[in-house]
C-alpha atoms as a PDB file:
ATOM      1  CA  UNK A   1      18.216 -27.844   6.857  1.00  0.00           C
ATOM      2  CA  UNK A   2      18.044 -25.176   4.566  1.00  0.00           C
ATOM      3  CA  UNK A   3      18.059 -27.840   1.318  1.00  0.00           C
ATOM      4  CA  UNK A   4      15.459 -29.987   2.862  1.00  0.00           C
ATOM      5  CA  UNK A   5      12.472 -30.688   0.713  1.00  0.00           C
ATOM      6  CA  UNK A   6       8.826 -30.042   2.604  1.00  0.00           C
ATOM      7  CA  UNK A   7       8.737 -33.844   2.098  1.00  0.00           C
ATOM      8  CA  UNK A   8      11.332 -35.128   3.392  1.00  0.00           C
ATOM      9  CA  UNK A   9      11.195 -32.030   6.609  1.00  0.00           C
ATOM     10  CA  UNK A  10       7.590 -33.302   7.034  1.00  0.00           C
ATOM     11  CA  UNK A  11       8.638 -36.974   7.857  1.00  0.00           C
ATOM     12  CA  UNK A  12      11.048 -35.566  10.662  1.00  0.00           C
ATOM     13  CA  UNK A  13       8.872 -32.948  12.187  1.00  0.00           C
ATOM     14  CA  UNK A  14       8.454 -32.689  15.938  1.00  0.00           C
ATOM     15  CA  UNK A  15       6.265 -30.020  15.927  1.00  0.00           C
ATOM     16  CA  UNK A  16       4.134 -28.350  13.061  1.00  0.00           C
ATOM     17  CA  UNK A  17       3.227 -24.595  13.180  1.00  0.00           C
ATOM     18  CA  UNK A  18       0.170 -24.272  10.317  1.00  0.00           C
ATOM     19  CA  UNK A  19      -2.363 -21.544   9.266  1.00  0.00           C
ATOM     20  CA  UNK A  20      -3.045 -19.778   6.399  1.00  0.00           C
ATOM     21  CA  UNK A  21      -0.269 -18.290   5.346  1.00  0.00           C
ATOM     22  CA  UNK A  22       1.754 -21.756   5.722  1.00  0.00           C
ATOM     23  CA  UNK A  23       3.874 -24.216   7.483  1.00  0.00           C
ATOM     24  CA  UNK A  24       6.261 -23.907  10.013  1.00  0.00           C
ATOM     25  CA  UNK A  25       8.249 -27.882  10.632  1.00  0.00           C
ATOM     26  CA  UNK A  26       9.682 -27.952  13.279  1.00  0.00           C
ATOM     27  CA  UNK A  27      12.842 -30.407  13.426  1.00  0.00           C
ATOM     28  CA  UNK A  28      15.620 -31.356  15.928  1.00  0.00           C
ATOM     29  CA  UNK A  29      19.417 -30.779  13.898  1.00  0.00           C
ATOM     30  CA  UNK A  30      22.885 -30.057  14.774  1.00  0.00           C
ATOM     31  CA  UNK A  31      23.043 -27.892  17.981  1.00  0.00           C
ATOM     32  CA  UNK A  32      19.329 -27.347  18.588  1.00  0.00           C
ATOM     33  CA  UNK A  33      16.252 -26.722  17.058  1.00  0.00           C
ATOM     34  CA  UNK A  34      15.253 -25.365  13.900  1.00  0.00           C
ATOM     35  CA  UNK A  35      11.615 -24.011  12.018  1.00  0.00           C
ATOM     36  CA  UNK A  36      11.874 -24.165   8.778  1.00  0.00           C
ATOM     37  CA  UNK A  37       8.801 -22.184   6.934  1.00  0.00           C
ATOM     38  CA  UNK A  38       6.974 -22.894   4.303  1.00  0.00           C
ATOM     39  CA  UNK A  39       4.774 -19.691   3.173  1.00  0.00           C
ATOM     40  CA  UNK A  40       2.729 -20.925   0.308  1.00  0.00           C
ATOM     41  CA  UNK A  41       0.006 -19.014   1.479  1.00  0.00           C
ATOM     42  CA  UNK A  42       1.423 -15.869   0.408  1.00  0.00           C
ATOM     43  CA  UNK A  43       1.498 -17.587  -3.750  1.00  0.00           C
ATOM     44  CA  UNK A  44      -2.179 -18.307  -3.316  1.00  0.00           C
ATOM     45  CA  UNK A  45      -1.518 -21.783  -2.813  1.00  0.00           C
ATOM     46  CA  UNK A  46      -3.309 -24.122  -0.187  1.00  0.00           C
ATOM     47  CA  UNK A  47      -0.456 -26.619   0.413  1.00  0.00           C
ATOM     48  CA  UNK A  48       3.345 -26.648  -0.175  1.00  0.00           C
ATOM     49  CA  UNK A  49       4.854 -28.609  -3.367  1.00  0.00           C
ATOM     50  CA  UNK A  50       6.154 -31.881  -1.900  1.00  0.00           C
ATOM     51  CA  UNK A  51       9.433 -30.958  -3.372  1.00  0.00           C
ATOM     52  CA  UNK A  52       9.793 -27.084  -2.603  1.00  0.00           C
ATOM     53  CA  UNK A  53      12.904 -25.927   0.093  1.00  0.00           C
ATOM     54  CA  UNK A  54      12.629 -23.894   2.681  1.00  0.00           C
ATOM     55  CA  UNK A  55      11.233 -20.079   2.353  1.00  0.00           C
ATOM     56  CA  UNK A  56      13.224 -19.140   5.588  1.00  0.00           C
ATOM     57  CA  UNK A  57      14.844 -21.303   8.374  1.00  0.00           C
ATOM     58  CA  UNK A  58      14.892 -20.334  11.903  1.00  0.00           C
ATOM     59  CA  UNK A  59      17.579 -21.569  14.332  1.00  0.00           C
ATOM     60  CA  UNK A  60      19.027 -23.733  16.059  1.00  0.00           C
ATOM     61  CA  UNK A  61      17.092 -22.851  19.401  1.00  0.00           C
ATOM     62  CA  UNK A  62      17.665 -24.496  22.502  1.00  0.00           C
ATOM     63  CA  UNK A  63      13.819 -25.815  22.767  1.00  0.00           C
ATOM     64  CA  UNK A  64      11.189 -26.306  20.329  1.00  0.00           C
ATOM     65  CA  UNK A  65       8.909 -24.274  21.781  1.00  0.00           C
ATOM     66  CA  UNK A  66       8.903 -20.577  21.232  1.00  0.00           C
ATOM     67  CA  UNK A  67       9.169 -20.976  17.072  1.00  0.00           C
ATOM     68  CA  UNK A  68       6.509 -18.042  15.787  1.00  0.00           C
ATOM     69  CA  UNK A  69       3.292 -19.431  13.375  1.00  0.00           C
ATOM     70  CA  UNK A  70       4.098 -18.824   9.599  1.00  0.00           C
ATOM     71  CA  UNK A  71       1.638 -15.246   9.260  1.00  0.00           C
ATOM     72  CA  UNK A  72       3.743 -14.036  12.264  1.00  0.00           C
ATOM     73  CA  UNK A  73       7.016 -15.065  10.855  1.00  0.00           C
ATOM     74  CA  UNK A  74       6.190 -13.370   7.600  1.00  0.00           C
ATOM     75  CA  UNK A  75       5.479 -10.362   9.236  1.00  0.00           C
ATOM     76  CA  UNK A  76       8.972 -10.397  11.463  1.00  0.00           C
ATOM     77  CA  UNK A  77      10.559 -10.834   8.080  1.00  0.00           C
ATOM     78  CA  UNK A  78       8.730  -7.726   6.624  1.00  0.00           C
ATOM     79  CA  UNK A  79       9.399  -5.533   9.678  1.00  0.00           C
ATOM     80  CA  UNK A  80      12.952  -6.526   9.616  1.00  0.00           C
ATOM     81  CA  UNK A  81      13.867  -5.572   5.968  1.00  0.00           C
ATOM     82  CA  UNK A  82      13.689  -8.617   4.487  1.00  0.00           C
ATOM     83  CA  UNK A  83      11.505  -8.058   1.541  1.00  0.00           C
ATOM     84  CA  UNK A  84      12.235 -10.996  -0.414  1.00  0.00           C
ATOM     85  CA  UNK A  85      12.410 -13.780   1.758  1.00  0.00           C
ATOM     86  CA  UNK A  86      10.587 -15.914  -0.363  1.00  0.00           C
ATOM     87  CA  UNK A  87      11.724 -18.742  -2.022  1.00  0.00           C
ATOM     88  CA  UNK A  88      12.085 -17.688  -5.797  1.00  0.00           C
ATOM     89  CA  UNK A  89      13.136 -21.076  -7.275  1.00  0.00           C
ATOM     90  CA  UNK A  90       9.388 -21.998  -7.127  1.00  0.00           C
END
């Protein structure tokens, strides 16, 4: 999941988390389900590159509900130590 372009994780989405800061796809994988999150928001960007990977995945959870939206995400990330989650191969 983790390698999955927003292109080709857009074609398999279930669900789709979306607001300002980005896109959270939600897709079905190997032992449950997984968000994987797309913050172009936080670039300054309205929409992901068709080609970019993942900025963080999330998973596998047992349902598909439950995945947080992208600003809320970031945030967990931030108040968990992870200050730099995002994707630097942009």
């Amino acid at each position: 999941m983790r390698h999955l372009s927003y292109r080709e994780a857009e074609g398999k989405a279930l669900k789709v988390l979306v607001d300002g800061v980005g896109e959270g796809l939600v897709l079905e994988g190997e032992g449950g389900y997984y968000a994987l999150y797309y913050l172009f928001g936080l670039q300054g960007r309205r929409a992901p590159d068709p080609e970019e990977t993942p900025d963080w995945v999330e998973g596998p959870a047992p349902s598909w509900e439950g995945f947080r939206l992208p600003y809320d995400q970031a945030r967990w990330l931030e108040e968990n130590g992870y200050m730099s989650f995002v994707n630097e191969s942009k």
